[in-house]
PDB file of N, CA and C in Angstrom:
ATOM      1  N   UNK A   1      -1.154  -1.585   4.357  1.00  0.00           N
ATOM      2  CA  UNK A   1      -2.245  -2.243   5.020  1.00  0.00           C
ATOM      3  C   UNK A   1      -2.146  -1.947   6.510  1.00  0.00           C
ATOM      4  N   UNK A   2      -3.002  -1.197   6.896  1.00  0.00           N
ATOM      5  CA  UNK A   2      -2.750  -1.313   8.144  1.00  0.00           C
ATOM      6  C   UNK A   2      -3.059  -2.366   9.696  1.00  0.00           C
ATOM      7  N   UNK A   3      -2.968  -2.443  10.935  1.00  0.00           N
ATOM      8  CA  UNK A   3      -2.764  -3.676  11.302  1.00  0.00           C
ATOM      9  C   UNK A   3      -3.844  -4.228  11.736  1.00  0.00           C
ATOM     10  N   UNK A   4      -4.950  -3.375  12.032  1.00  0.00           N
ATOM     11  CA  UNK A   4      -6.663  -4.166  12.106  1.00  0.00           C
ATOM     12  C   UNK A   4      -6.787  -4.757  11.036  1.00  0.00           C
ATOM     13  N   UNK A   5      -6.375  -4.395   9.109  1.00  0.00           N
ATOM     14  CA  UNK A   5      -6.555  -5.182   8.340  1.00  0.00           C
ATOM     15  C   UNK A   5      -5.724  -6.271   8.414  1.00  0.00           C
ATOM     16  N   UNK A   6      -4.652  -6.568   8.610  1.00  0.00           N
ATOM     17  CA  UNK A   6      -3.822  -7.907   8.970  1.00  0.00           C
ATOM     18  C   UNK A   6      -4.415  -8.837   9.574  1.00  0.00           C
ATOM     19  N   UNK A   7      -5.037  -8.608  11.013  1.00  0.00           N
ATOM     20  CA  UNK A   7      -5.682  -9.041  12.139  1.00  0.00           C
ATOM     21  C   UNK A   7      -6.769  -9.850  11.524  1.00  0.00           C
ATOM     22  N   UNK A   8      -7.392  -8.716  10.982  1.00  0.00           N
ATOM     23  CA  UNK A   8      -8.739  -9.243  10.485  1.00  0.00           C
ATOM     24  C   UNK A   8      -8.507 -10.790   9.335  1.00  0.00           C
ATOM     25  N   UNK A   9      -7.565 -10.200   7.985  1.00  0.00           N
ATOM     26  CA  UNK A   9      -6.787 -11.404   7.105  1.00  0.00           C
ATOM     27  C   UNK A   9      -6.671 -13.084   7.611  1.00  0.00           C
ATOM     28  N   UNK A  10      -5.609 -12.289   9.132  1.00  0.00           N
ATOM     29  CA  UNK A  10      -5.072 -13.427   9.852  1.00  0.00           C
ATOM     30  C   UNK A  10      -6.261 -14.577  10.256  1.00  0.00           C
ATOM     31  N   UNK A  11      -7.416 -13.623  11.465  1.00  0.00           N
ATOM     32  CA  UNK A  11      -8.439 -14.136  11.856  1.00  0.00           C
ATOM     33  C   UNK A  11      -9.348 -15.277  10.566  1.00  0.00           C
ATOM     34  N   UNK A  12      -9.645 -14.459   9.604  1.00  0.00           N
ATOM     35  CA  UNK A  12     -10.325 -15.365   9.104  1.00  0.00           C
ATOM     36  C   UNK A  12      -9.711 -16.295   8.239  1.00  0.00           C
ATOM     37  N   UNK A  13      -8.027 -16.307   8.183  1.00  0.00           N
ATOM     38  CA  UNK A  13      -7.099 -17.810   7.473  1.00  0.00           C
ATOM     39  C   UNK A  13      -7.662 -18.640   8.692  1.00  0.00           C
ATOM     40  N   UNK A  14      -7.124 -18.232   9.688  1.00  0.00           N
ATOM     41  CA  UNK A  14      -7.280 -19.401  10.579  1.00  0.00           C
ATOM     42  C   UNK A  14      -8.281 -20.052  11.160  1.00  0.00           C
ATOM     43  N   UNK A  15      -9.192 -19.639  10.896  1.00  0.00           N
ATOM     44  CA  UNK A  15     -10.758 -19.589  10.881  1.00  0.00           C
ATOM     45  C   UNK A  15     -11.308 -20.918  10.017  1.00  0.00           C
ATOM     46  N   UNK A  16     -11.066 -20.387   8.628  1.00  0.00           N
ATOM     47  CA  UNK A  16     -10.915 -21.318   7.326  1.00  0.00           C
ATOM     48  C   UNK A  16     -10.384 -22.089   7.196  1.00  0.00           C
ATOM     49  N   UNK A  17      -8.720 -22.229   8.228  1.00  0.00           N
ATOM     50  CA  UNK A  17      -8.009 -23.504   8.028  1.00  0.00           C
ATOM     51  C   UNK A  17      -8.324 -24.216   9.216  1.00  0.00           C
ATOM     52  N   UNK A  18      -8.931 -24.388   9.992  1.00  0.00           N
ATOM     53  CA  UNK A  18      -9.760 -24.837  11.184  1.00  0.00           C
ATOM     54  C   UNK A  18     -10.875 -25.346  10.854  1.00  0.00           C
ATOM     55  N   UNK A  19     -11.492 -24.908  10.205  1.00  0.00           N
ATOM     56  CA  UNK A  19     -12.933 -25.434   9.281  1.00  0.00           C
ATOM     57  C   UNK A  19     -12.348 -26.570   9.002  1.00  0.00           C
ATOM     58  N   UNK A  20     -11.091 -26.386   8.027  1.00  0.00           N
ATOM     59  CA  UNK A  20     -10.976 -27.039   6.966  1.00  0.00           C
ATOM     60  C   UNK A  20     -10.485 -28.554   7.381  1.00  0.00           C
ATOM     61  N   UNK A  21      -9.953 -28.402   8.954  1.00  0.00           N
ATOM     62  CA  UNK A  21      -9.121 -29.151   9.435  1.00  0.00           C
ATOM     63  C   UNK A  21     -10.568 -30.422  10.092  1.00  0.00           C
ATOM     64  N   UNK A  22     -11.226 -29.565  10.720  1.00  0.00           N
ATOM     65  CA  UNK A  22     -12.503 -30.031  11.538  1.00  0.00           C
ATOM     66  C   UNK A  22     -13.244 -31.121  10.475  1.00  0.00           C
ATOM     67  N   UNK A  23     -13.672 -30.512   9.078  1.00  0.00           N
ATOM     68  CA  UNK A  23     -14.088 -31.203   7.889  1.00  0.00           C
ATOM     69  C   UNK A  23     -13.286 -32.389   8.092  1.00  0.00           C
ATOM     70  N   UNK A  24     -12.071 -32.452   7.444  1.00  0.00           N
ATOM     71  CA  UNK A  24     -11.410 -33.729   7.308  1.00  0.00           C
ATOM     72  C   UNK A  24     -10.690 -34.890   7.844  1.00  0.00           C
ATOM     73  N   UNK A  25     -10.725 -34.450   9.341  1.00  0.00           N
ATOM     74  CA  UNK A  25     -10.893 -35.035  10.664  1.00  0.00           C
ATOM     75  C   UNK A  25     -12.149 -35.552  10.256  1.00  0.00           C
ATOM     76  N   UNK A  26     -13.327 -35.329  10.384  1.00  0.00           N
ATOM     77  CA  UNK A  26     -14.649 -35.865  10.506  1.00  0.00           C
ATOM     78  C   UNK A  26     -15.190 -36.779   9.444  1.00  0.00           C
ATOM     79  N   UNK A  27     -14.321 -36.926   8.263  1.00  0.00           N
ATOM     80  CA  UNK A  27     -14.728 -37.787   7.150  1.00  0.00           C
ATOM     81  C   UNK A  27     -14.005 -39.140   7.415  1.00  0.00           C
ATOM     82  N   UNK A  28     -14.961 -40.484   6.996  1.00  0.00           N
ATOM     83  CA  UNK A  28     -14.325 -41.737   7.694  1.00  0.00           C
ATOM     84  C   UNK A  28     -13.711 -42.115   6.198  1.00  0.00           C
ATOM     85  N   UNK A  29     -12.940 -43.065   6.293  1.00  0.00           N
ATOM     86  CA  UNK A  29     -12.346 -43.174   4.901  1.00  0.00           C
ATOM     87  C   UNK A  29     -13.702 -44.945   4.594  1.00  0.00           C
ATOM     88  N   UNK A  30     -14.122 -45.102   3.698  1.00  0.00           N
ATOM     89  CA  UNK A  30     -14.862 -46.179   2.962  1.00  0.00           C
ATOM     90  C   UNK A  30     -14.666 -47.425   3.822  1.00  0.00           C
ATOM     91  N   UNK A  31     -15.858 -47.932   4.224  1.00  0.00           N
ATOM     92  CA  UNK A  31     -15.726 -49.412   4.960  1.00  0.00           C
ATOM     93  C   UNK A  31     -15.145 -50.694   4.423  1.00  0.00           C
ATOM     94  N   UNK A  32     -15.255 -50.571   3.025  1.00  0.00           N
ATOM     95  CA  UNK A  32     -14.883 -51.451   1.773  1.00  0.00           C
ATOM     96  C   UNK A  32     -14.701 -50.850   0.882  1.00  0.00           C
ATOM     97  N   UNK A  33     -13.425 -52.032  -0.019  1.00  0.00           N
ATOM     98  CA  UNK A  33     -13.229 -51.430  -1.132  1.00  0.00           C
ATOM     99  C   UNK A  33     -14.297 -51.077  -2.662  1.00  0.00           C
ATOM    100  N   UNK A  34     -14.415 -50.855  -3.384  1.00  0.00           N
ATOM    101  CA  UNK A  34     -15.201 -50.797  -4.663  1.00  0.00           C
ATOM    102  C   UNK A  34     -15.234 -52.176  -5.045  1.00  0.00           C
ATOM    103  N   UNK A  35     -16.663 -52.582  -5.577  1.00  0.00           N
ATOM    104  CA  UNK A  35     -16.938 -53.790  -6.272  1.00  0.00           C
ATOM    105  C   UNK A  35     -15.804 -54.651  -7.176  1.00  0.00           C
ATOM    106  N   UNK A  36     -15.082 -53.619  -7.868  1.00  0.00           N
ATOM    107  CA  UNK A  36     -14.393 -54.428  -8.750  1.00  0.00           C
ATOM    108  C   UNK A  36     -12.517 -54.489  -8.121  1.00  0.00           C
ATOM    109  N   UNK A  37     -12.830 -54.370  -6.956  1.00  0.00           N
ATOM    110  CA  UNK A  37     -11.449 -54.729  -6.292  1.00  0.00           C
ATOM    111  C   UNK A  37     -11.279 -55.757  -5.653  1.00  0.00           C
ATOM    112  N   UNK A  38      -9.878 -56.669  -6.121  1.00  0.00           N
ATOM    113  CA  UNK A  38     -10.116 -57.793  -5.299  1.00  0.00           C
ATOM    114  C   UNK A  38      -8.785 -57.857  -3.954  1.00  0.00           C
ATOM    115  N   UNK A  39      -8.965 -58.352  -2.854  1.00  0.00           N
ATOM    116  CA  UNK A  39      -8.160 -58.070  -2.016  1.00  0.00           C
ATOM    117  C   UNK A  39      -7.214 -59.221  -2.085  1.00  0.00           C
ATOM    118  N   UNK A  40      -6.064 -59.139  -1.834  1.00  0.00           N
ATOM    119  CA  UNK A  40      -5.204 -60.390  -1.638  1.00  0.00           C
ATOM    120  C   UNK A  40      -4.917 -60.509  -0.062  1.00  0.00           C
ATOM    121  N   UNK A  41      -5.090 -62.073   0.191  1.00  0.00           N
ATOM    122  CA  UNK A  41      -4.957 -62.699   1.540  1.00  0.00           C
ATOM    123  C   UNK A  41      -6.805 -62.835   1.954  1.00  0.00           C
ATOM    124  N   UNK A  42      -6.295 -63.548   3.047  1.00  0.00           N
ATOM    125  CA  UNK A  42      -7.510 -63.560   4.312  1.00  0.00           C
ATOM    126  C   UNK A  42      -8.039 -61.920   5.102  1.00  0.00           C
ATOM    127  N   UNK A  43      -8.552 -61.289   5.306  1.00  0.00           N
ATOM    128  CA  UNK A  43      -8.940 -60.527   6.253  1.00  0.00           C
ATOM    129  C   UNK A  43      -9.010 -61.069   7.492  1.00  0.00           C
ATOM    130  N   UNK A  44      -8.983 -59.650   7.953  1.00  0.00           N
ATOM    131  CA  UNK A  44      -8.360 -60.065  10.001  1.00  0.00           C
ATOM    132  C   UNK A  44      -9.160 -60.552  10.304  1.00  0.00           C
ATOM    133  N   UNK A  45      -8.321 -62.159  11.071  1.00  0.00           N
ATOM    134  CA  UNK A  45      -9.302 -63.099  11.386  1.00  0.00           C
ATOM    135  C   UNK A  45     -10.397 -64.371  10.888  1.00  0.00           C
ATOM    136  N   UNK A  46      -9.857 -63.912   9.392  1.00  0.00           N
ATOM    137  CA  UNK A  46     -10.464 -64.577   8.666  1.00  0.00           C
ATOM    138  C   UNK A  46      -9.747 -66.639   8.504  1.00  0.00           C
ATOM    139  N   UNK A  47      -9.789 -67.629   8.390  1.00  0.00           N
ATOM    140  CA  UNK A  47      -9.271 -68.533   8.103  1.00  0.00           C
ATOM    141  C   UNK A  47      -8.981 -68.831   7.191  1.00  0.00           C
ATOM    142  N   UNK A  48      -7.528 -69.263   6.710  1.00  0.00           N
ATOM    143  CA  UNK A  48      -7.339 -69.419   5.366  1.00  0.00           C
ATOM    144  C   UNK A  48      -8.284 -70.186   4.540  1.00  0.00           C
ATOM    145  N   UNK A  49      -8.760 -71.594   4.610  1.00  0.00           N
ATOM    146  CA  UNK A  49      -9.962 -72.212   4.367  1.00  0.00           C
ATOM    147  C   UNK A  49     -10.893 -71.145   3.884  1.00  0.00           C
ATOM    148  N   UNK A  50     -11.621 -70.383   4.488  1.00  0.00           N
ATOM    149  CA  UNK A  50     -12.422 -69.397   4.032  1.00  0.00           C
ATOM    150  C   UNK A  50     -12.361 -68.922   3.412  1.00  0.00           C
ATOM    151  N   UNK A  51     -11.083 -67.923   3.317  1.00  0.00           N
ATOM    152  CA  UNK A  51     -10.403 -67.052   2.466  1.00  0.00           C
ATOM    153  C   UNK A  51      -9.925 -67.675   0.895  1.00  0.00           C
ATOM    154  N   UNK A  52      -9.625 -68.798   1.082  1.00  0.00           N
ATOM    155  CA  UNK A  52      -9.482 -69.585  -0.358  1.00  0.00           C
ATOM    156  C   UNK A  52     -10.978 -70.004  -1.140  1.00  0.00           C
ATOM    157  N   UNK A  53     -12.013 -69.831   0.013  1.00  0.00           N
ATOM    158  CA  UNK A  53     -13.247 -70.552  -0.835  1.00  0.00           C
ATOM    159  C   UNK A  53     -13.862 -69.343  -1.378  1.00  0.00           C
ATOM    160  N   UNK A  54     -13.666 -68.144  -0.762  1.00  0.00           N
ATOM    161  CA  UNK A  54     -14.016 -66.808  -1.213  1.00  0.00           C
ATOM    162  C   UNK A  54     -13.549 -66.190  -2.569  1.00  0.00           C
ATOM    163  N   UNK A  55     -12.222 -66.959  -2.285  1.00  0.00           N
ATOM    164  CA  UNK A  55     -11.132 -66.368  -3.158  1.00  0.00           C
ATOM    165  C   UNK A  55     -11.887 -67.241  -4.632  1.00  0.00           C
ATOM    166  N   UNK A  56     -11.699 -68.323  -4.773  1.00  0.00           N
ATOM    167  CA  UNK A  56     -12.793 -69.155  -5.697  1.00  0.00           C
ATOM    168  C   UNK A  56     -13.852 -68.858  -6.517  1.00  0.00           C
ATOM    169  N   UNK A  57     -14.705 -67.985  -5.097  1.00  0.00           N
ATOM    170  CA  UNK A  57     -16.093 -67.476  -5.597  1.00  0.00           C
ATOM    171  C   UNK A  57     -15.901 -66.420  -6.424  1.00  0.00           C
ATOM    172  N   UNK A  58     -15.429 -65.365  -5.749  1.00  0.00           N
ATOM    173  CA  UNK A  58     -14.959 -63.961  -6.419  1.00  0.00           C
ATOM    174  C   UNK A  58     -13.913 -63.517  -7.116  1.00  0.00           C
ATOM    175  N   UNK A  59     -13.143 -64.381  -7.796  1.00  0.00           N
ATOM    176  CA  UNK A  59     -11.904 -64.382  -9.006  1.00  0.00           C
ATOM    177  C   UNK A  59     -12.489 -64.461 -10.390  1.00  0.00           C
ATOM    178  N   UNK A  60     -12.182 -63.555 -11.039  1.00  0.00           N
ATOM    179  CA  UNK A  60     -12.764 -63.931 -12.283  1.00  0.00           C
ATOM    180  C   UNK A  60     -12.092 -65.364 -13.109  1.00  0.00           C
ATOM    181  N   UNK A  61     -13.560 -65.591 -13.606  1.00  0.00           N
ATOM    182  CA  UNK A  61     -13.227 -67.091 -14.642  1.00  0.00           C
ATOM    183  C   UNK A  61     -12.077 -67.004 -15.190  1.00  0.00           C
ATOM    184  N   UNK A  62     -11.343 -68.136 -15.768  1.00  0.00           N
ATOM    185  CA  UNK A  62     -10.164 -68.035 -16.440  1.00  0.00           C
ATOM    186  C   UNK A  62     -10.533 -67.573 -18.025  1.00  0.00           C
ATOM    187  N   UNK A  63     -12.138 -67.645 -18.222  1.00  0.00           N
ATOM    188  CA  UNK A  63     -12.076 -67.144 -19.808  1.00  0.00           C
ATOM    189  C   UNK A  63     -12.832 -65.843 -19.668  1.00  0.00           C
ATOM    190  N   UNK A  64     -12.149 -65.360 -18.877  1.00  0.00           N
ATOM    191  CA  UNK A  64     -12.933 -63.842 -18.286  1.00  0.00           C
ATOM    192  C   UNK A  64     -12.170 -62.714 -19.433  1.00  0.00           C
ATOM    193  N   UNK A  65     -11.123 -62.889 -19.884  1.00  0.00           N
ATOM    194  CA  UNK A  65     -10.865 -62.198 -20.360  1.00  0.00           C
ATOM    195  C   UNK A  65      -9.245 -61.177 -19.834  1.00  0.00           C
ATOM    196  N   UNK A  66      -8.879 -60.560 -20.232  1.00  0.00           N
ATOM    197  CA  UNK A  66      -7.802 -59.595 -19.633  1.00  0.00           C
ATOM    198  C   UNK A  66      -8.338 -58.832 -18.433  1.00  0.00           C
ATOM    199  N   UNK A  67      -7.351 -59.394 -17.114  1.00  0.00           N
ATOM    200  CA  UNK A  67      -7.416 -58.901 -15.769  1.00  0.00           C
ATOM    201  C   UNK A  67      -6.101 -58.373 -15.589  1.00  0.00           C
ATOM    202  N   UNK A  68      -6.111 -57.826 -14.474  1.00  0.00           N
ATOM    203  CA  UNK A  68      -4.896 -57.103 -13.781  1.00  0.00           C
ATOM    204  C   UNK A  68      -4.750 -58.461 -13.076  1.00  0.00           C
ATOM    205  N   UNK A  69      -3.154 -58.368 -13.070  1.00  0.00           N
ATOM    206  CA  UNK A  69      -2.429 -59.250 -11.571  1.00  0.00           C
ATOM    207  C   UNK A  69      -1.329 -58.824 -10.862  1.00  0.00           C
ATOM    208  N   UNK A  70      -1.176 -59.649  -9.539  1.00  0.00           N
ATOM    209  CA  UNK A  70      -0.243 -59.259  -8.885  1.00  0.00           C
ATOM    210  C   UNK A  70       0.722 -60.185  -9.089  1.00  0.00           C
ATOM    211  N   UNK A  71       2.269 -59.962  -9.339  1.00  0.00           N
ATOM    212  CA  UNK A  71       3.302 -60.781  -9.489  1.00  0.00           C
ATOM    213  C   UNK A  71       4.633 -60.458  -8.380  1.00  0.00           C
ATOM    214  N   UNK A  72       4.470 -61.323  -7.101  1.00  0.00           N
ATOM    215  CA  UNK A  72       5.726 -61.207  -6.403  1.00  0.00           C
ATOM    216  C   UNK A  72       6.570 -62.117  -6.541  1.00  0.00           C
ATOM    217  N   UNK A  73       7.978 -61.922  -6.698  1.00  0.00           N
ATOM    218  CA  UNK A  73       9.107 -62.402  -7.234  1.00  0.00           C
ATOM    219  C   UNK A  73      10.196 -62.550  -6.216  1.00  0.00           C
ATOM    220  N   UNK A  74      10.264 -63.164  -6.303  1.00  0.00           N
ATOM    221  CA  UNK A  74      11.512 -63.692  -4.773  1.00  0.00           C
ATOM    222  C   UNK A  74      12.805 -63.584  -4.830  1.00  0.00           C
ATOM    223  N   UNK A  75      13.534 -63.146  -6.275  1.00  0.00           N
ATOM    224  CA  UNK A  75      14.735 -62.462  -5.662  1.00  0.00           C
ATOM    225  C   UNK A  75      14.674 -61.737  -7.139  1.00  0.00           C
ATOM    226  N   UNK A  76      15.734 -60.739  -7.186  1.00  0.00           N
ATOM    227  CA  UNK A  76      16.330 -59.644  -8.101  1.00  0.00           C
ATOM    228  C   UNK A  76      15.737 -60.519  -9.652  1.00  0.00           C
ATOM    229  N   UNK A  77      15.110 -59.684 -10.531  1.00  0.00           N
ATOM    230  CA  UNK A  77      15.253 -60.435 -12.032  1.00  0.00           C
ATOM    231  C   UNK A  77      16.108 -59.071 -13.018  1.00  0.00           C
ATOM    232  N   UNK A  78      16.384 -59.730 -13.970  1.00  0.00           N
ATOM    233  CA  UNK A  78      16.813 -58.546 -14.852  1.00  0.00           C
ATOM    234  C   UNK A  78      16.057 -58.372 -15.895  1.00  0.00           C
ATOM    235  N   UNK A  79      15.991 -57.234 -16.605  1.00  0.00           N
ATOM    236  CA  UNK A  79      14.816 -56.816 -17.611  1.00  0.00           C
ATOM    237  C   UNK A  79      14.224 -57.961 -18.437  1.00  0.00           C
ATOM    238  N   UNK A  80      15.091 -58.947 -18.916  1.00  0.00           N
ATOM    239  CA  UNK A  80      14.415 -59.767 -20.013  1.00  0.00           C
ATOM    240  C   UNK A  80      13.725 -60.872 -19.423  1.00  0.00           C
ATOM    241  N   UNK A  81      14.112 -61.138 -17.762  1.00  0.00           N
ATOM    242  CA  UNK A  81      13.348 -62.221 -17.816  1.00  0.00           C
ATOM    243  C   UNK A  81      11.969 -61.629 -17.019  1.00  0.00           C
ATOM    244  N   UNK A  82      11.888 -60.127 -16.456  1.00  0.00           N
ATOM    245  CA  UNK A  82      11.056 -59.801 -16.005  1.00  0.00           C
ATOM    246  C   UNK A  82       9.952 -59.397 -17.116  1.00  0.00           C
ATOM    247  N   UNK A  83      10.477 -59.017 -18.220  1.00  0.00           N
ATOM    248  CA  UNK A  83       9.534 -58.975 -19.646  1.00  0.00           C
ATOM    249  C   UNK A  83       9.141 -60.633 -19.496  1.00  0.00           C
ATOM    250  N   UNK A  84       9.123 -61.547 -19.685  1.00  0.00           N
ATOM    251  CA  UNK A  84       9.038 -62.654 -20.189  1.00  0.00           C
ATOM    252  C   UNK A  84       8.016 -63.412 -18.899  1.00  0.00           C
ATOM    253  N   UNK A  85       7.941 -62.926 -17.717  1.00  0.00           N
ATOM    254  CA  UNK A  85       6.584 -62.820 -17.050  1.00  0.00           C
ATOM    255  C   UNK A  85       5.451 -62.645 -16.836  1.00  0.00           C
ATOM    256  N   UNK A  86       5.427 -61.297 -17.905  1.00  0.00           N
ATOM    257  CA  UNK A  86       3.995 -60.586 -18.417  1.00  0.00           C
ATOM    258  C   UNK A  86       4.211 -60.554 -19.815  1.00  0.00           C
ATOM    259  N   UNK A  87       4.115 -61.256 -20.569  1.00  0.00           N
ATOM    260  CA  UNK A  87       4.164 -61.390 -21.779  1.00  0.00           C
ATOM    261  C   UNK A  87       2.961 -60.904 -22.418  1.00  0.00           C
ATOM    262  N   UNK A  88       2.882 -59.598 -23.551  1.00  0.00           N
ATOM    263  CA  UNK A  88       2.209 -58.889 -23.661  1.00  0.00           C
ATOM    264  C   UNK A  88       1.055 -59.838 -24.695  1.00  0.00           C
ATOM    265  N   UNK A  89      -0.568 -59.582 -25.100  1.00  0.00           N
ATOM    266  CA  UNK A  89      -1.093 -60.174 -26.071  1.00  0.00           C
ATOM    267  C   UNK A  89      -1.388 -59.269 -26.763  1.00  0.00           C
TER     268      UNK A  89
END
C-alpha cells in the first residue's frame, strides 16, 4: 500500500470517528424514566410528605398481581435465609 493510500485510510477513520464522537456528545440521555418504572425515594427537592403521597398514587394495588421489588438488607444473610425472603409462587 503505498503512503497517499494510508493517508487517505487514516484521514477518513478519523473523520468517521469524529462524526461518530460529535453524534454522541449531542444526544441527551431521556428526561424521565419509562411509564412502567417506579423510582425509589423523593426526587431532588422533593419533600418526603410528597414523595410518600406519590408513592401511594403510583404503586401498584396490592391485588395487582406479581411485581418486581427492591429488598435492602442490613447486614450479611446466608443462602437459606436469603431464599426465604423471596419466596417463590
Amino acid at each position: 500500500m503505498s503512503r497517499r493510500w494510508r493517508l487517505a485510510v487514516l484521514a477518513a477513520l478519523l473523520l468517521v470517528t469524529g462524526l461518530t464522537a460529535y453524534v454522541a456528545g449531542r444526544s441527551s440521555p431521556p428526561s424521565s424514566p419509562p411509564a412502567e418504572v417506579q423510582r425509589l425515594g423523593p426526587e431532588p427537592g422533593e419533600p418526603v410528605p410528597a414523595y410518600l403521597a406519590r408513592a401511594r398514587a403510583t404503586l401498584p394495588a396490592a391485588d395487582a398481581g406479581e411485581v418486581w421489588a427492591l429488598v435492602q438488607v442490613t447486614a450479611p444473610l446466608d443462602a437459606a435465609t436469603a431464599a426465604a425472603l423471596t419466596p417463590a409462587r
